[in-house]
Protein backbone atom coordinates (compact mmCIF):
# COMPACT_ATOMS: atom_id res chain seq x y z
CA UNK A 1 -21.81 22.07 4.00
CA UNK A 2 -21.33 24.52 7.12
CA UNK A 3 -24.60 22.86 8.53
CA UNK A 4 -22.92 19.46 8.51
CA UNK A 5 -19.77 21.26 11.07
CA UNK A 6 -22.66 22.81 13.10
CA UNK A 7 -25.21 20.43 14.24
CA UNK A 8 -24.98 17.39 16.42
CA UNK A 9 -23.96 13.94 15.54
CA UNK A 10 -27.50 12.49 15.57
CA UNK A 11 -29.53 11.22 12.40
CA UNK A 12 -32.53 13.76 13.41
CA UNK A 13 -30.47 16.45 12.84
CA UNK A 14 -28.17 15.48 9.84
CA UNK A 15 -30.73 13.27 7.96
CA UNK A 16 -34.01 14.52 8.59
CA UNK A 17 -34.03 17.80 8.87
CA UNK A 18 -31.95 18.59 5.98
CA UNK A 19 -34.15 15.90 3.79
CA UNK A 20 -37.34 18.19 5.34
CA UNK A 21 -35.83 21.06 4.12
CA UNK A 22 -35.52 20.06 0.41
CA UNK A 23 -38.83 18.70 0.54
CA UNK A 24 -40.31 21.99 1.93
CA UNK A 25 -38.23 23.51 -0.97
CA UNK A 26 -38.50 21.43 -3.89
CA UNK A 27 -41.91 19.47 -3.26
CA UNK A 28 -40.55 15.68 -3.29
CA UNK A 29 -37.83 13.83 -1.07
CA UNK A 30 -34.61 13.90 -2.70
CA UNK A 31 -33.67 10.23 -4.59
CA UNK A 32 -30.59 8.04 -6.04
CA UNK A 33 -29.89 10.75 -8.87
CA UNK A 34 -30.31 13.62 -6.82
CA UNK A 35 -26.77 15.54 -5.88
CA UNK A 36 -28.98 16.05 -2.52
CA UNK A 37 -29.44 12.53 -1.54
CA UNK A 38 -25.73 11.66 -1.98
CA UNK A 39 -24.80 14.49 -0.15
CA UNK A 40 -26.99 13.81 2.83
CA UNK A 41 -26.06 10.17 2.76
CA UNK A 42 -22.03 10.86 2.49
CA UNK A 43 -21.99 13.74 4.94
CA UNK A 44 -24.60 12.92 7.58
CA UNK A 45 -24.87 9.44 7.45
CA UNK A 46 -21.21 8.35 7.14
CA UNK A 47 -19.45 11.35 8.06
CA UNK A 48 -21.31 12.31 11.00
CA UNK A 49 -23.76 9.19 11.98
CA UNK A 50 -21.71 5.63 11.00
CA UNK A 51 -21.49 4.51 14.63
CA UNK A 52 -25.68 5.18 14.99
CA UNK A 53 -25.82 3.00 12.18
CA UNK A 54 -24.01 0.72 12.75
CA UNK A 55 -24.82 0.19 16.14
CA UNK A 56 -29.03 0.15 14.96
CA UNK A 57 -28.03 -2.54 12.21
CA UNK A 58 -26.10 -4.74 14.81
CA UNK A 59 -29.16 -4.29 17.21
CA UNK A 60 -31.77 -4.92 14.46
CA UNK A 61 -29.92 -7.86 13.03
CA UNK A 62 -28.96 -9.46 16.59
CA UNK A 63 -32.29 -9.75 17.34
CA UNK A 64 -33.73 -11.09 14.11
């Protein structure tokens, strides 16, 4: 949780890294009935990142 107040709002940082981590860790990605996964997708992705996203997913879908 503390590593979600220190790093930057960027998915590189609150997505990958930590998903690296666990993988380095555990051997295998973290999936839908992980604790991991959820935690990465509430905190990083929503929390941190929802304005990335957002912004990809309008530029993706603008174009398609």
């Amino acid at each position: 949780m503390a590593y979600q107040f220190v790093v930057p709002n960027h998915l590189l940082w609150v997505v990958v890294v930590p998903s690296v981590f666990i993988m380095w860790q555990t051997g295998r990605l973290p999936g839908p009935f992980d604790l991991e996964f959820w935690l990465i997708a509430y905190f990083g992705v929503y929390k941190k990142c929802w304005s990335d996203v957002l912004w990809a997913a309008k530029a993706v879908f603008f174009w398609a």
